[in-house]
C-alpha atoms as a PDB file:
ATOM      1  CA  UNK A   1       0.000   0.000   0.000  1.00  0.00           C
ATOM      2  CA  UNK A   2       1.289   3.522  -0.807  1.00  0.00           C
ATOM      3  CA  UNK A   3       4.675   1.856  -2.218  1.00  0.00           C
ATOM      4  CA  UNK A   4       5.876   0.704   1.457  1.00  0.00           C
ATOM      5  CA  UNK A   5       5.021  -2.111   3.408  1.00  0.00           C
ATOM      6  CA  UNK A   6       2.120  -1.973   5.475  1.00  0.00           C
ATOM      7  CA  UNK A   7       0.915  -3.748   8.810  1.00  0.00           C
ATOM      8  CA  UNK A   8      -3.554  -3.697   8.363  1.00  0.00           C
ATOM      9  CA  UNK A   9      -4.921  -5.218  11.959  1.00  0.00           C
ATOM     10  CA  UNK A  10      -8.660  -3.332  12.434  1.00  0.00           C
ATOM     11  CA  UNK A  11      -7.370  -0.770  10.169  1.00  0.00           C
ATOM     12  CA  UNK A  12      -4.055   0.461   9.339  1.00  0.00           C
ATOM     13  CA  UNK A  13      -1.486  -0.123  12.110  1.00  0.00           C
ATOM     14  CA  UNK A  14       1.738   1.024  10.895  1.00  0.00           C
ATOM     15  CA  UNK A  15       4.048   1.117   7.659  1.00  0.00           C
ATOM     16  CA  UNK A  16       8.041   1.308   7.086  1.00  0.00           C
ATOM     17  CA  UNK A  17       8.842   4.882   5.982  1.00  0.00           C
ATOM     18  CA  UNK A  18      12.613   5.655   5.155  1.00  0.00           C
ATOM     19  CA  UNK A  19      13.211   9.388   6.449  1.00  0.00           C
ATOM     20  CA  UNK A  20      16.678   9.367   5.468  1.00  0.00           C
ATOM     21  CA  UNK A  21      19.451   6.409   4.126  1.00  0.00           C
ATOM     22  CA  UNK A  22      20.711   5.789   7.954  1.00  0.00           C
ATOM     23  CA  UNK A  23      17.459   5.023   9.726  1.00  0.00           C
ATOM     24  CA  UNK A  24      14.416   2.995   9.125  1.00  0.00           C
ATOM     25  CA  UNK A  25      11.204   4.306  10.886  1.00  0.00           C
ATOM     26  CA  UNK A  26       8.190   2.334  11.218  1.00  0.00           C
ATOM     27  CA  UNK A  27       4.969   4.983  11.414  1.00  0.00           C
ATOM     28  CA  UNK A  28       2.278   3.629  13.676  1.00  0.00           C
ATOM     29  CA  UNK A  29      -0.757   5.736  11.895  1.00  0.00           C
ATOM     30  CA  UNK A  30      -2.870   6.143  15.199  1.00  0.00           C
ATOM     31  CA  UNK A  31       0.148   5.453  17.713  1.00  0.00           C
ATOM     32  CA  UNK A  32      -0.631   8.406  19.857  1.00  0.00           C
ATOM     33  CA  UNK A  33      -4.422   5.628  21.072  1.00  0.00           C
ATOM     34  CA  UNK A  34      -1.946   2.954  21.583  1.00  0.00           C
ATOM     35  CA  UNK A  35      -2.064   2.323  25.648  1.00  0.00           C
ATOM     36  CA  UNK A  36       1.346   1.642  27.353  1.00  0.00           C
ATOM     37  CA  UNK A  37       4.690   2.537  28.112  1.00  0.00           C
ATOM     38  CA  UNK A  38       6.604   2.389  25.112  1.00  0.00           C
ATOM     39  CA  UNK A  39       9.957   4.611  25.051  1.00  0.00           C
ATOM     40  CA  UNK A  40      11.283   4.329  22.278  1.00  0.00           C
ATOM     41  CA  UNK A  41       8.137   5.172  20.343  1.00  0.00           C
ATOM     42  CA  UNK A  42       8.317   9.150  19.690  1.00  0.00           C
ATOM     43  CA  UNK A  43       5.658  11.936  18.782  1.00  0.00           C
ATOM     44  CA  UNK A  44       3.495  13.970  20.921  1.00  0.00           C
ATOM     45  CA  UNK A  45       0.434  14.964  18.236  1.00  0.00           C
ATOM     46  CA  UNK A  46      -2.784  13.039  18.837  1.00  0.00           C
ATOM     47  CA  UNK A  47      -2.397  10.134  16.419  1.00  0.00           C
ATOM     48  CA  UNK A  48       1.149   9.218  14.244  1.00  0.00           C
ATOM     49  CA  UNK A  49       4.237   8.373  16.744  1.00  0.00           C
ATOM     50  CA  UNK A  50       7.715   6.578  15.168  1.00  0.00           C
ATOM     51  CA  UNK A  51       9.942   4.298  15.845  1.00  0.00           C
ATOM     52  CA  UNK A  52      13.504   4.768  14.241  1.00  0.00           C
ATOM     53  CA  UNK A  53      16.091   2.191  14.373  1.00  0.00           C
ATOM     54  CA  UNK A  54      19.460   2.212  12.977  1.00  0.00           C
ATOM     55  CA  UNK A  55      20.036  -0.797  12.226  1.00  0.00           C
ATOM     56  CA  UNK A  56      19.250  -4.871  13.039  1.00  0.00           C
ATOM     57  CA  UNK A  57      20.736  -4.533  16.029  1.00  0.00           C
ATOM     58  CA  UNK A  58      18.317  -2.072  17.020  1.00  0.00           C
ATOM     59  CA  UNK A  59      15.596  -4.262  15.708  1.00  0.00           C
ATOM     60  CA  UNK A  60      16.780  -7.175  17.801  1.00  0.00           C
ATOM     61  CA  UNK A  61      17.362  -4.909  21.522  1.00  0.00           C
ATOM     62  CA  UNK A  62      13.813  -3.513  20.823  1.00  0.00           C
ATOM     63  CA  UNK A  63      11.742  -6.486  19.337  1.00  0.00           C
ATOM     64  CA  UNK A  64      10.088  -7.068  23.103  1.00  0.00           C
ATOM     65  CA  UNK A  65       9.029  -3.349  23.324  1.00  0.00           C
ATOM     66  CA  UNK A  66       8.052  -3.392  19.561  1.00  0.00           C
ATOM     67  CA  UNK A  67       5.887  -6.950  20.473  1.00  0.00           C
ATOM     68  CA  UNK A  68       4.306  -4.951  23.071  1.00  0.00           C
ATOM     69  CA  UNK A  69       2.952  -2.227  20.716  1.00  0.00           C
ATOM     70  CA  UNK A  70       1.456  -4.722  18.322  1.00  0.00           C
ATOM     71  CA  UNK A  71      -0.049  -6.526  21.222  1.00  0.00           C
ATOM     72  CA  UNK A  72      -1.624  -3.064  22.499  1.00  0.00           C
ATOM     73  CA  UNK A  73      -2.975  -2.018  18.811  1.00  0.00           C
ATOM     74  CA  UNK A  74      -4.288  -5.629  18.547  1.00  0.00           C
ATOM     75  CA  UNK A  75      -6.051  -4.548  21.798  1.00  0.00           C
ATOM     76  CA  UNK A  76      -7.367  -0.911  20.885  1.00  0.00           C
ATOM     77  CA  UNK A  77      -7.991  -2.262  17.452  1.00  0.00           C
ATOM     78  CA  UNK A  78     -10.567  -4.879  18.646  1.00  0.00           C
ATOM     79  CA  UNK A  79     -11.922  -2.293  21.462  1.00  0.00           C
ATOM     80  CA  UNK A  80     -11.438  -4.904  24.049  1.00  0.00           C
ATOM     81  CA  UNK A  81      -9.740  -3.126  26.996  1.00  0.00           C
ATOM     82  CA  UNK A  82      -7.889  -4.828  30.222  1.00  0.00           C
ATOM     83  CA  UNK A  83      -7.138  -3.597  33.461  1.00  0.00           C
ATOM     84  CA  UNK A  84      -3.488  -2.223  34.052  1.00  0.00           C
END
């Protein structure tokens, strides 16, 4: 979709969007509903937050923290909602 790679769970979750040639971001289109604590996920307007990574090693030190945003869009995508 749009030339990228997209992620579609109860509507559009996220895509890979290059913002320059050292970093890879992935957009999360509604990140900013996402429920957690994610820190590495930046952005402060009411929907679109980022996460950038550098590199596969980034990938790999993150991919529990990334897992944990999917798992909370899967979540606020299905409009179930459980107790913190």
């Amino acid at each position: 979709k749009y030339g990228n790679v997209h992620f579609d769970y109860g509507g559009g979750m996220a895509s890979f969007v290059q913002t320059d040639k050292r970093t890879v971001s992935l957009m999360f289109h509604r990140g900013g509903k996402i429920e957690g604590d994610f820190p590495h996920m930046e952005g402060t307007g009411r929907q679109v937050r980022f996460m950038r990574f550098a590199g596969v090693d980034e990938v790999e030190a993150r991919a529990e923290e990334l897992a944990g945003v999917v798992r909370a869009w899967c979540v606020f995508a299905s409009g179930t909602r459980t107790s913190r």
